[in-house]
Protein backbone atom coordinates (compact mmCIF):
# COMPACT_ATOMS: atom_id res chain seq x y z
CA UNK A 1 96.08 107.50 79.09
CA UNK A 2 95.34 104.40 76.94
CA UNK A 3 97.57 101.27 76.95
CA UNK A 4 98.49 100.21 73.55
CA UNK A 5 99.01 96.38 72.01
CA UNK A 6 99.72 94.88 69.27
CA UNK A 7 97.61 94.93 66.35
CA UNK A 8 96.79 91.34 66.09
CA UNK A 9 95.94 90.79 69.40
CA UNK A 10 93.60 94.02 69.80
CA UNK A 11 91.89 92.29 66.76
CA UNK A 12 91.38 89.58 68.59
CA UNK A 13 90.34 90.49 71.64
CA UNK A 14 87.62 92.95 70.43
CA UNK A 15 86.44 89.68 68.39
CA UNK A 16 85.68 88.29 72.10
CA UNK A 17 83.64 90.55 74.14
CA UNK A 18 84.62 88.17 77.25
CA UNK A 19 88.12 88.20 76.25
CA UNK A 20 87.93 92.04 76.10
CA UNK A 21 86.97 92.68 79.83
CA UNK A 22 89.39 90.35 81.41
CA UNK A 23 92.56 91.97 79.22
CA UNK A 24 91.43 95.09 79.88
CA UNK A 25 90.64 94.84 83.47
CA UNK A 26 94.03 92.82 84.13
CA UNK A 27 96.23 95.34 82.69
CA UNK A 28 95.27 98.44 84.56
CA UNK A 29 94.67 96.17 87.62
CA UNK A 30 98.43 95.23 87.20
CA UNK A 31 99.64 98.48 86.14
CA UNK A 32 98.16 99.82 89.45
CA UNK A 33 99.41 97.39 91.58
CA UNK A 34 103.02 97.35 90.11
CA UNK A 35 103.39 101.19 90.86
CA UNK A 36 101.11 101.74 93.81
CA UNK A 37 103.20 98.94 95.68
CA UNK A 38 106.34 99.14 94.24
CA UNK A 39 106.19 102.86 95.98
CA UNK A 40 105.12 101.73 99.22
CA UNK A 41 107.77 98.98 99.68
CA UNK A 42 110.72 101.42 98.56
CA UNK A 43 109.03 104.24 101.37
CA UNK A 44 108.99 100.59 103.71
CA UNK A 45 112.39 99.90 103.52
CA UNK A 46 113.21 104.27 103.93
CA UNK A 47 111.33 103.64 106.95
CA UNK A 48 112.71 100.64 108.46
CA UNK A 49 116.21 102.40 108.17
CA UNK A 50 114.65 105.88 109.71
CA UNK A 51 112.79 103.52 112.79
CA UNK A 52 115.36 100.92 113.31
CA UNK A 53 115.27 97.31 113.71
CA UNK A 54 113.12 97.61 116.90
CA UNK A 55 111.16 100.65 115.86
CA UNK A 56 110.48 99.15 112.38
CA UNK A 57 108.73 96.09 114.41
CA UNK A 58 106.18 98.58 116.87
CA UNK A 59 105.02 99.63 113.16
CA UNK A 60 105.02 96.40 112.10
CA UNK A 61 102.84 95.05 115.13
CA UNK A 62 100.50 98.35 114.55
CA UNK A 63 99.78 97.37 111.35
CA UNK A 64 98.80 94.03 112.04
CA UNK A 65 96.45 94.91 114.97
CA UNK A 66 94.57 97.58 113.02
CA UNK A 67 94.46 94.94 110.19
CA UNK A 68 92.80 92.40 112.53
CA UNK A 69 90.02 94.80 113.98
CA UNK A 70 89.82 96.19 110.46
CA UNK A 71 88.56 92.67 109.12
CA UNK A 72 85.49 93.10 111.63
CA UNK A 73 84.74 96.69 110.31
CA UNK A 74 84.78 96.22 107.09
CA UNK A 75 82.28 93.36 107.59
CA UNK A 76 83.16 91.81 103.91
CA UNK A 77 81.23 95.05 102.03
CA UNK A 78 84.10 94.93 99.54
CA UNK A 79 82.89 91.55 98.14
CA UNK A 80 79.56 91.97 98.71
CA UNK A 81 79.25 94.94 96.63
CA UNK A 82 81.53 93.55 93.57
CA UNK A 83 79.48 90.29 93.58
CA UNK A 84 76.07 91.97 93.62
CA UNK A 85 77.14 95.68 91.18
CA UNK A 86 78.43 93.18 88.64
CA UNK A 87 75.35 90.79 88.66
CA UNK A 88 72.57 93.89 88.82
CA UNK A 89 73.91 96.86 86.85
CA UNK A 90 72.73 96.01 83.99
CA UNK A 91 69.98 93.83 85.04
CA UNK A 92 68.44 96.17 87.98
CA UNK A 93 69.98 99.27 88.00
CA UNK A 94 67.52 100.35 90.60
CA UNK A 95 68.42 97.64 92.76
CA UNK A 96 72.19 97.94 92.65
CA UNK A 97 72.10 101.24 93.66
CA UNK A 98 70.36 100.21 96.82
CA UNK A 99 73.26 97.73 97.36
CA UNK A 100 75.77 100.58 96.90
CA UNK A 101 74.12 102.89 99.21
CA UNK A 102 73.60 99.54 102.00
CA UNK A 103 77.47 99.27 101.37
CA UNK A 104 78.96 102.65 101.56
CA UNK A 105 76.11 103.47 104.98
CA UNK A 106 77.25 100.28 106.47
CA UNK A 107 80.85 100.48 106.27
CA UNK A 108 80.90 104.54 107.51
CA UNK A 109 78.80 102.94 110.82
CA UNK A 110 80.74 100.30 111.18
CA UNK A 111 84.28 101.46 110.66
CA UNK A 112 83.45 104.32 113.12
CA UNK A 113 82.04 102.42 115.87
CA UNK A 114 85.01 99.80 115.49
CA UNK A 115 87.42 103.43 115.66
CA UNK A 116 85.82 104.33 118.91
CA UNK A 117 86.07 100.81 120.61
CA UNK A 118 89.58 100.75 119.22
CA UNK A 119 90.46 103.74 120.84
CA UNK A 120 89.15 103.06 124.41
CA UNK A 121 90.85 99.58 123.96
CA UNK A 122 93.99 100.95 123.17
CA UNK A 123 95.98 101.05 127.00
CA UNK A 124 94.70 97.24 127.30
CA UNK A 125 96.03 96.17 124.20
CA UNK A 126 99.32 97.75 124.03
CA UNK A 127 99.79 96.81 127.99
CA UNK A 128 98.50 93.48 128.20
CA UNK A 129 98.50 92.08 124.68
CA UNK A 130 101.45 93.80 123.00
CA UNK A 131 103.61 94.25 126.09
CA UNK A 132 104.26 97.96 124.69
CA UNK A 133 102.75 100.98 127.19
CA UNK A 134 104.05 103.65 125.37
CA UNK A 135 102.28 102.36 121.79
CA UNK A 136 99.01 103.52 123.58
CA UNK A 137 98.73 106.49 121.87
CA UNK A 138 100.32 105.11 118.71
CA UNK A 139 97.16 102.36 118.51
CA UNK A 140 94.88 105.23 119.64
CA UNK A 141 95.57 107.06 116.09
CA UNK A 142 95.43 103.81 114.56
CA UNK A 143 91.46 104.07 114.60
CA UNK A 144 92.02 106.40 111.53
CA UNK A 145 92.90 103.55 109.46
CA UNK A 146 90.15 101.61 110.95
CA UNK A 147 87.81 104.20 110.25
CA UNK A 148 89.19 105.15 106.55
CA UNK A 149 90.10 101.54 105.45
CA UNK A 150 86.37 100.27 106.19
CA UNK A 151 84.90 102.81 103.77
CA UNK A 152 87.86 102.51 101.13
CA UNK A 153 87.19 99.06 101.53
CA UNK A 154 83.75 98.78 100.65
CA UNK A 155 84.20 101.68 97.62
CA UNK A 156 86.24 99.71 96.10
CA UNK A 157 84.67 96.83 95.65
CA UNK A 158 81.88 99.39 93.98
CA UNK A 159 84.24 100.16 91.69
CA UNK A 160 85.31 96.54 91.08
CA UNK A 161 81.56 95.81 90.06
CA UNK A 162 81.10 98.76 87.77
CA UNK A 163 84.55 97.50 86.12
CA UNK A 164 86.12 100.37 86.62
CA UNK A 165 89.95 99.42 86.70
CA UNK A 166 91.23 102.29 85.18
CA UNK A 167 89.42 104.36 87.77
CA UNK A 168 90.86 102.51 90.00
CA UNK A 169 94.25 102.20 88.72
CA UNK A 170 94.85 106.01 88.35
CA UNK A 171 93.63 106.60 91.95
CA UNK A 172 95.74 104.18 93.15
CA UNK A 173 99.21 105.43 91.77
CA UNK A 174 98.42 108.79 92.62
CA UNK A 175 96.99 108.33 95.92
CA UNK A 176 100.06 105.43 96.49
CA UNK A 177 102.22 108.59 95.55
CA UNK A 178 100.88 110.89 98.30
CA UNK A 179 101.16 108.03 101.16
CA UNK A 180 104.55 107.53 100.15
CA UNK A 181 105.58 111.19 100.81
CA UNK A 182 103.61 111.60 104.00
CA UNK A 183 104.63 108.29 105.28
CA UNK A 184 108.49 108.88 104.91
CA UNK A 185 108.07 112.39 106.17
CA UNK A 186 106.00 111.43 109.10
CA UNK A 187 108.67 108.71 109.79
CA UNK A 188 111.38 111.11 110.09
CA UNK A 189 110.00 113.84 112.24
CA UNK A 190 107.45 111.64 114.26
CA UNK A 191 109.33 108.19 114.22
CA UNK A 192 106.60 105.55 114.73
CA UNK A 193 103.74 107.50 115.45
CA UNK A 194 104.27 110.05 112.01
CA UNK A 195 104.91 106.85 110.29
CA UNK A 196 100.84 105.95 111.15
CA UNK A 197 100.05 109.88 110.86
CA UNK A 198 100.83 109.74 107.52
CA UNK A 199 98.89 106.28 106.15
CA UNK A 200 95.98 107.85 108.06
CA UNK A 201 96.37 111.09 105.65
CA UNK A 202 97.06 109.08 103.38
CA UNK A 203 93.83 106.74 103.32
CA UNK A 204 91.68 110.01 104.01
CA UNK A 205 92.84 110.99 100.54
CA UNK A 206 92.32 107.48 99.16
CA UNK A 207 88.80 108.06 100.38
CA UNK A 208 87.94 110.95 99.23
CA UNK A 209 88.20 110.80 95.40
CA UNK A 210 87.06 106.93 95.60
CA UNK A 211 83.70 108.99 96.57
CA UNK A 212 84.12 111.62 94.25
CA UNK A 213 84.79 108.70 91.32
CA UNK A 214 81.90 106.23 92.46
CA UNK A 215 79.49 109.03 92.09
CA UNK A 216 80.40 109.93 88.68
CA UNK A 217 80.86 105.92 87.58
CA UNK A 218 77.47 105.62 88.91
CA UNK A 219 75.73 108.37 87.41
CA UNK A 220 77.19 107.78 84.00
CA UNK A 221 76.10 103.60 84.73
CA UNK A 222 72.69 105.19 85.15
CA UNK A 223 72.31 103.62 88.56
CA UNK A 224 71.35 105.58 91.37
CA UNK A 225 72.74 105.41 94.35
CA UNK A 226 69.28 105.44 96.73
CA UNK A 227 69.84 104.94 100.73
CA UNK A 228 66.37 105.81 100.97
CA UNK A 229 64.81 102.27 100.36
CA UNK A 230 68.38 100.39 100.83
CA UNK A 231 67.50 98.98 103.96
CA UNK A 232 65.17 96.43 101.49
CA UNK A 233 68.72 95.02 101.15
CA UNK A 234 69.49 94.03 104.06
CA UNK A 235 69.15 90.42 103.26
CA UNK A 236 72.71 90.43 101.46
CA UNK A 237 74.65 91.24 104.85
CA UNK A 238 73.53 88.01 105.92
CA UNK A 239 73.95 85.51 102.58
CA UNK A 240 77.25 87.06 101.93
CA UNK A 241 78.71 89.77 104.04
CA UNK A 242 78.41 87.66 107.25
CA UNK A 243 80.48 84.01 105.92
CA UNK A 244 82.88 86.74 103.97
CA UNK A 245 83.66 88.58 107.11
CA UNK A 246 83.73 85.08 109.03
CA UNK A 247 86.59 84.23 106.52
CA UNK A 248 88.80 87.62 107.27
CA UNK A 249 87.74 86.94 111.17
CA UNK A 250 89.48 83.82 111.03
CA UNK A 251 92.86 84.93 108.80
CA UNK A 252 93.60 88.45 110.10
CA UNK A 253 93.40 87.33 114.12
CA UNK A 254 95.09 84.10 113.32
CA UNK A 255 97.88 85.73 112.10
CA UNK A 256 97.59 88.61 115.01
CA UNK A 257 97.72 85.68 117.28
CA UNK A 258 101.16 84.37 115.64
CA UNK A 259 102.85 87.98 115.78
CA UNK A 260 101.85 88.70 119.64
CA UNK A 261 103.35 85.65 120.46
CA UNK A 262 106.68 86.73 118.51
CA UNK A 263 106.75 90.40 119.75
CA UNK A 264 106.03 88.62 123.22
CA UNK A 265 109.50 86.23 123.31
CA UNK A 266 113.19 87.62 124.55
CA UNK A 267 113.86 90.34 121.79
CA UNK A 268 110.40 89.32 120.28
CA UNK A 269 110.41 93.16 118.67
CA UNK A 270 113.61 93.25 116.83
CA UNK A 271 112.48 89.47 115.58
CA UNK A 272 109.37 91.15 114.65
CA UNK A 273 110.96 93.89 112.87
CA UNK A 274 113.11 91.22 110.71
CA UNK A 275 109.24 89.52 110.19
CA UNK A 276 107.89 92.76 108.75
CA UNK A 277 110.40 93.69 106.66
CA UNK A 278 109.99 90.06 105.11
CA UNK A 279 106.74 90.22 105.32
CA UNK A 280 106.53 93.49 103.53
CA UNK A 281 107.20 91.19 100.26
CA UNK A 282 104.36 88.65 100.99
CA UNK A 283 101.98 91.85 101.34
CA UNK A 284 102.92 93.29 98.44
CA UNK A 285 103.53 89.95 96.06
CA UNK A 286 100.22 88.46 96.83
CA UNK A 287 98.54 91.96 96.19
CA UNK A 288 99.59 90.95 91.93
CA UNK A 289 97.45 87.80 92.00
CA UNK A 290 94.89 89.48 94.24
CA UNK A 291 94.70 93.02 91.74
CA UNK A 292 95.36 90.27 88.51
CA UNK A 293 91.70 88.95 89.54
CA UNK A 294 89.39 91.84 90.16
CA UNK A 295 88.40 91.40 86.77
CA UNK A 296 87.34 88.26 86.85
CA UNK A 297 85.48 88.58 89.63
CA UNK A 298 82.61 90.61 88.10
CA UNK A 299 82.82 88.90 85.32
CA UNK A 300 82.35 85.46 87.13
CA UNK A 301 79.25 87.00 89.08
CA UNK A 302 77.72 88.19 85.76
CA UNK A 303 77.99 83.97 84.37
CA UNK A 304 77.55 81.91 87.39
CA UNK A 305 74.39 80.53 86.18
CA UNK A 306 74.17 76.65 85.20
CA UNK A 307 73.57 77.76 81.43
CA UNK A 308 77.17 79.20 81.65
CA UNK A 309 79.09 76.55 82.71
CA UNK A 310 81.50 75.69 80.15
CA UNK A 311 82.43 79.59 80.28
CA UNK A 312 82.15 79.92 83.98
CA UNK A 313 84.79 76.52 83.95
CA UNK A 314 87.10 78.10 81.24
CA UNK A 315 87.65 81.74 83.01
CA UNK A 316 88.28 80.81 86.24
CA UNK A 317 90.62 77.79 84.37
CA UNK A 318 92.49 81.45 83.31
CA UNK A 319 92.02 83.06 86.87
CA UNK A 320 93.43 79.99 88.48
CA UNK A 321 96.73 79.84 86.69
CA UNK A 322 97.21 84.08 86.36
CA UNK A 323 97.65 84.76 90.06
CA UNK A 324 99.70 81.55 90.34
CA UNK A 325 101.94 83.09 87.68
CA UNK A 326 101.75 86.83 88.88
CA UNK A 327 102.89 85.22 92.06
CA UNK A 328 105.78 82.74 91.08
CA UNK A 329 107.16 84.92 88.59
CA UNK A 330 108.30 87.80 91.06
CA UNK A 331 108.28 84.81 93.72
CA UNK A 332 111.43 83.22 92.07
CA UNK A 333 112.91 87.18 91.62
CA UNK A 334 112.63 87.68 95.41
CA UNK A 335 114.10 84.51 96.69
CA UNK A 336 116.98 84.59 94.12
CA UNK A 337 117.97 88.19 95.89
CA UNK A 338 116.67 88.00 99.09
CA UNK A 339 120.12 88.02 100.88
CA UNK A 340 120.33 91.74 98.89
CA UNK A 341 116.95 92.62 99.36
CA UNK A 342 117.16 92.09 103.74
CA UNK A 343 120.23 94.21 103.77
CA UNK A 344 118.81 97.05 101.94
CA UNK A 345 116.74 97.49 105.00
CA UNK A 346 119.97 98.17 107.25
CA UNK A 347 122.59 95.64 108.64
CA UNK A 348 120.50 94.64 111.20
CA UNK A 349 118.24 92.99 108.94
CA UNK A 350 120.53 90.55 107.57
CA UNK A 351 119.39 87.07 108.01
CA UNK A 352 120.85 85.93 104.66
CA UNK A 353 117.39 85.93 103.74
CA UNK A 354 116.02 83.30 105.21
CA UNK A 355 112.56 84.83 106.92
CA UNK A 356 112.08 86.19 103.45
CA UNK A 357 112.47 83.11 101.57
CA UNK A 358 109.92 80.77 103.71
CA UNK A 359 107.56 84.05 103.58
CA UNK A 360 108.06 84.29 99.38
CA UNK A 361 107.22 80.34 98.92
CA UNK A 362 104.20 80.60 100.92
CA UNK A 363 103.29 83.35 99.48
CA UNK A 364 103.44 81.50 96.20
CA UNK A 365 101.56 78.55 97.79
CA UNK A 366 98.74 81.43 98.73
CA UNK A 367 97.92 82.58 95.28
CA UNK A 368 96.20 79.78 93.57
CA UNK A 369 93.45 80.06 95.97
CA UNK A 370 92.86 83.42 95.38
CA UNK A 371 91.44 82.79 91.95
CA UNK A 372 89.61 79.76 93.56
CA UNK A 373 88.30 81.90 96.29
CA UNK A 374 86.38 84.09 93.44
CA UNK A 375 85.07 81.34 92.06
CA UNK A 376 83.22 79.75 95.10
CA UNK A 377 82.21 83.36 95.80
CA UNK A 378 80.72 83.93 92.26
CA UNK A 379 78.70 81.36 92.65
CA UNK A 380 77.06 82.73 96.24
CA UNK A 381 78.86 79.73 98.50
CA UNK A 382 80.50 82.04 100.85
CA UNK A 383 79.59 79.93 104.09
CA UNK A 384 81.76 77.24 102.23
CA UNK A 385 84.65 79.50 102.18
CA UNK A 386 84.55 80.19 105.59
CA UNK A 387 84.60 75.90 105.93
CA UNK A 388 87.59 75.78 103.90
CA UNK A 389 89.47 79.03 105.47
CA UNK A 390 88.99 77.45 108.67
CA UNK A 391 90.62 74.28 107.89
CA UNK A 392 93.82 76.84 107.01
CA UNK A 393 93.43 78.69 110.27
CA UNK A 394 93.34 74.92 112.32
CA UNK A 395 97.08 74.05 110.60
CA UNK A 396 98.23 77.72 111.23
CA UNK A 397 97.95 77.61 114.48
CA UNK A 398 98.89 74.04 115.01
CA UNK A 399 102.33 74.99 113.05
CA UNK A 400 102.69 77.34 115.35
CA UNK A 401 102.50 75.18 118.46
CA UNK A 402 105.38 73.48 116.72
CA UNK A 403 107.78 76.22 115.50
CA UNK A 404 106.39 79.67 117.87
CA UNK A 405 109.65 79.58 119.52
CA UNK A 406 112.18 79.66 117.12
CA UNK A 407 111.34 83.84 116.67
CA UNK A 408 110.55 84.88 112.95
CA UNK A 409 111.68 82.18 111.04
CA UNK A 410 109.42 79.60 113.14
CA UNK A 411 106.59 82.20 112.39
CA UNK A 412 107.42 81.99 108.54
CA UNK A 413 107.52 78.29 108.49
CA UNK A 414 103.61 78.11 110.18
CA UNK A 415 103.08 80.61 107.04
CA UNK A 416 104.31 77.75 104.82
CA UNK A 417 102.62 74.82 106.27
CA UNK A 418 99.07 76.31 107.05
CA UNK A 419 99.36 77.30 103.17
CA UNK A 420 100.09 74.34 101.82
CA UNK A 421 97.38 72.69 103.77
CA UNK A 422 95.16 75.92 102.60
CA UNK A 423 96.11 74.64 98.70
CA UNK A 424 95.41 71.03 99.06
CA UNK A 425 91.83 71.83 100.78
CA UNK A 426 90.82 73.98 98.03
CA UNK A 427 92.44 72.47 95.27
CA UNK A 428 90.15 69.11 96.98
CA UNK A 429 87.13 71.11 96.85
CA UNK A 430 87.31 72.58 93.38
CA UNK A 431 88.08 68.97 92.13
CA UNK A 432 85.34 67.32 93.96
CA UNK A 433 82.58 70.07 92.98
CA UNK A 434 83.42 70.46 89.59
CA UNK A 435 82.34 67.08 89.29
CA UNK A 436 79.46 66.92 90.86
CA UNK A 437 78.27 69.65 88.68
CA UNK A 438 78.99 68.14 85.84
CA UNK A 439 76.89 65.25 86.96
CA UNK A 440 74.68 66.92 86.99
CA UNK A 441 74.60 67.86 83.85
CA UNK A 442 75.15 64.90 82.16
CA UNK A 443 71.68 63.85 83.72
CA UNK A 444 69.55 66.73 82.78
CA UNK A 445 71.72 68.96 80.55
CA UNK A 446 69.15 72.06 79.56
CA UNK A 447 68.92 73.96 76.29
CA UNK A 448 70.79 76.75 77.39
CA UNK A 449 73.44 74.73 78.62
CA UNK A 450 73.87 72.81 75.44
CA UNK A 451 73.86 76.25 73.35
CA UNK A 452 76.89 77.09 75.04
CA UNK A 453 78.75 74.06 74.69
């Protein structure tokens, strides 16, 4: 399968090795993520109408609990091994393969002691912190996820460094494919807990041939994949993993902490179910900028050395404004029929779009950081991430002192403030170290440096 484009611009784009890579990368990335989701949110809104308004928000809540343990499991391996396969593959072959072996060992111990903790805290949480009983054995399964989605997690970021979109893209759609069947099956003969049955299958499968692929990208990359001296790496779990799980430790429970509190209020689940149908949309718009800038991730890590600059500068210019685009674009789709798009879920949904609206423009708001986010990450300053991520998590939860009780559409707004705040901060800090580097550089420009420019 091969995409095809224009004459003129294939010309060009082979003239630019750079150029190449990104194009490349971005349109399978895309292509992946148009399908992949697009499948999942039509088996979302089959669901919602199979589960109900109420039923539709015990899934909902699921989700986001497994997410937020899920965060700790996957202990930022993802990153890590994109920022590290891109630098070394061609570099130190030897030594990348020790990073992919720390990653993949790693993420199969963690993801399975975070599945057995999740299961013996299941009766607490769904008693105490969910006010749901009978979702204990609902969470209980949910350690699947845990277990799958820490491994998945961490191959394909693997895959991301060997820049192996395609790879990617094809297991996507036809893994997407196979959730989307088992999740709409399990939904109708096991209501909410088929529903998580069949994402669990579903990410087993996902798993799977993301081994079977990494093996063969690898071999063919001639990097080995050695856990026999990986533990020499163990130095990257600190520089990088640790701030980069810090950062998802501070987003995923934040958010956690904003749906208990809805799911927690007079008809808090039927105000969560209208929240996760809207939120469905946020999930599955911001996954376009996030997919649009895999490429440039890797390709970032491979240039973030001083004598780069003026390249490093100019791609992440193009990062920057692609996932704002790949956001608004759709964005402005969304909120035009978002009155249509709540109903389709059942007449219980109806809000005349509202929730989905105030999710959509913060949503929007999110995705110029994402492309920021690679580039502070590129250049190994994850603790400063985790600075900046905690400045968003600060108005987040101080929106939500504001707005908590005024059920999902208070919850939306503390989405939109807390990512507007998240914008200015790193829109601040980009700014302000941009020009200190260049400074910097205007005092002691090197040769290397000036070659470039």
């Amino acid at each position: 399968m091969r995409i095809a484009l224009p004459a003129e611009i294939t010309k060009r784009l082979n003239a630019s090795p750079w150029a190449y890579r990104l194009a490349h990368g971005a349109a399978w990335s895309l292509l992946g993520s148009v399908i992949s989701r697009g499948l999942m949110l039509i088996a979302y809104i089959a669901v919602a109408r199979l589960l109900g308004k109420e039923g539709f928000g015990e899934f909902g809540i699921i989700q986001s609990t497994v997410a937020m343990f899920g965060i700790l499991t996957g202990f930022g391996l993802g990153q890590t091994a994109t920022r590290f396969v891109a630098e070394l593959r061609l570099r130190d072959p030897a030594r990348a393969g020790r990073i992919i072996a720390l990653s993949e060992g790693v993420a199969a111990a963690t993801g399975a002691i975070g599945a057995f903790f999740f299961l013996i805290a299941a009766p607490w949480l769904a008693s105490h912190a969910l006010a749901a009983p009978h979702l204990t054995n609902v969470l209980r399964l949910g350690s699947l996820l845990l277990l799958f989605g820490a491994m998945q997690g961490a191959q394909t970021g693997v895959l991301s460094g060997f820049e192996a979109f395609r790879a990617i893209t094809i297991i996507s759609i036809a893994t997407g494919a196979t959730t989307f069947v088992l999740t709409c099956t399990g939904a109708w003969y096991g209501g909410v807990m088929g529903t998580v049955l069949g994402q669990s299958i579903g990410l087993g499968v996902n798993v799977m041939v993301n081994h079977w692929q990494l093996r063969r990208i690898a071999a063919a990359a001639n990097v080995c994949v050695s856990y026999r001296d990986c533990r020499r790496e163990w130095s990257v779990l600190w520089t990088f993993s640790l701030p980069a799980t810090l950062c998802g430790a501070i987003v995923t429970p934040v958010m956690w902490v904003g749906n208990a509190l809805l799911v927690n209020q007079k008809m808090g689940y039927n105000e969560m179910g209208l929240f996760n149908a809207a939120n469905q949309w946020r999930t599955a718009i911001l996954f376009l900028p996030i997919v649009f800038a895999q490429p440039f991730y890797p390709v970032l890590a491979s240039i973030a050395e001083r004598a780069h600059e003026a390249r490093f500068k100019k791609i992440l210019g193009l990062c920057v404004l692609g996932t704002t685009a790949t956001a608004l674009i759709p964005g402005i789709v969304v909120i035009c029929l978002a009155g249509l798009i709540m109903r389709a879920y059942g007449a219980s949904f109806d809000d005349k779009g509202s929730v989905l609206i105030l999710i959509v423009t913060a949503t929007v708001l999110a995705a110029p950081t994402v492309g920021l986010l690679h580039g502070i990450n590129a250049r190994n300053r994850a603790w400063h991430a985790f600075y900046l991520t905690l400045g968003w998590a600060i108005s987040f939860l101080a929106s939500l002192a504001v707005f908590s009780r005024r059920g999902a559409q208070g919850l939306a707004w503390a989405y939109v403030i807390s990512y507007a705040a998240q914008l200015l901060l790193f829109g601040a800090y980009a700014i302000r170290f941009a020009g200190r580097v260049r400074g910097r550089h205007c005092e002691r420009p090197d040769a290397a440096s000036l070659a470039v420019k």
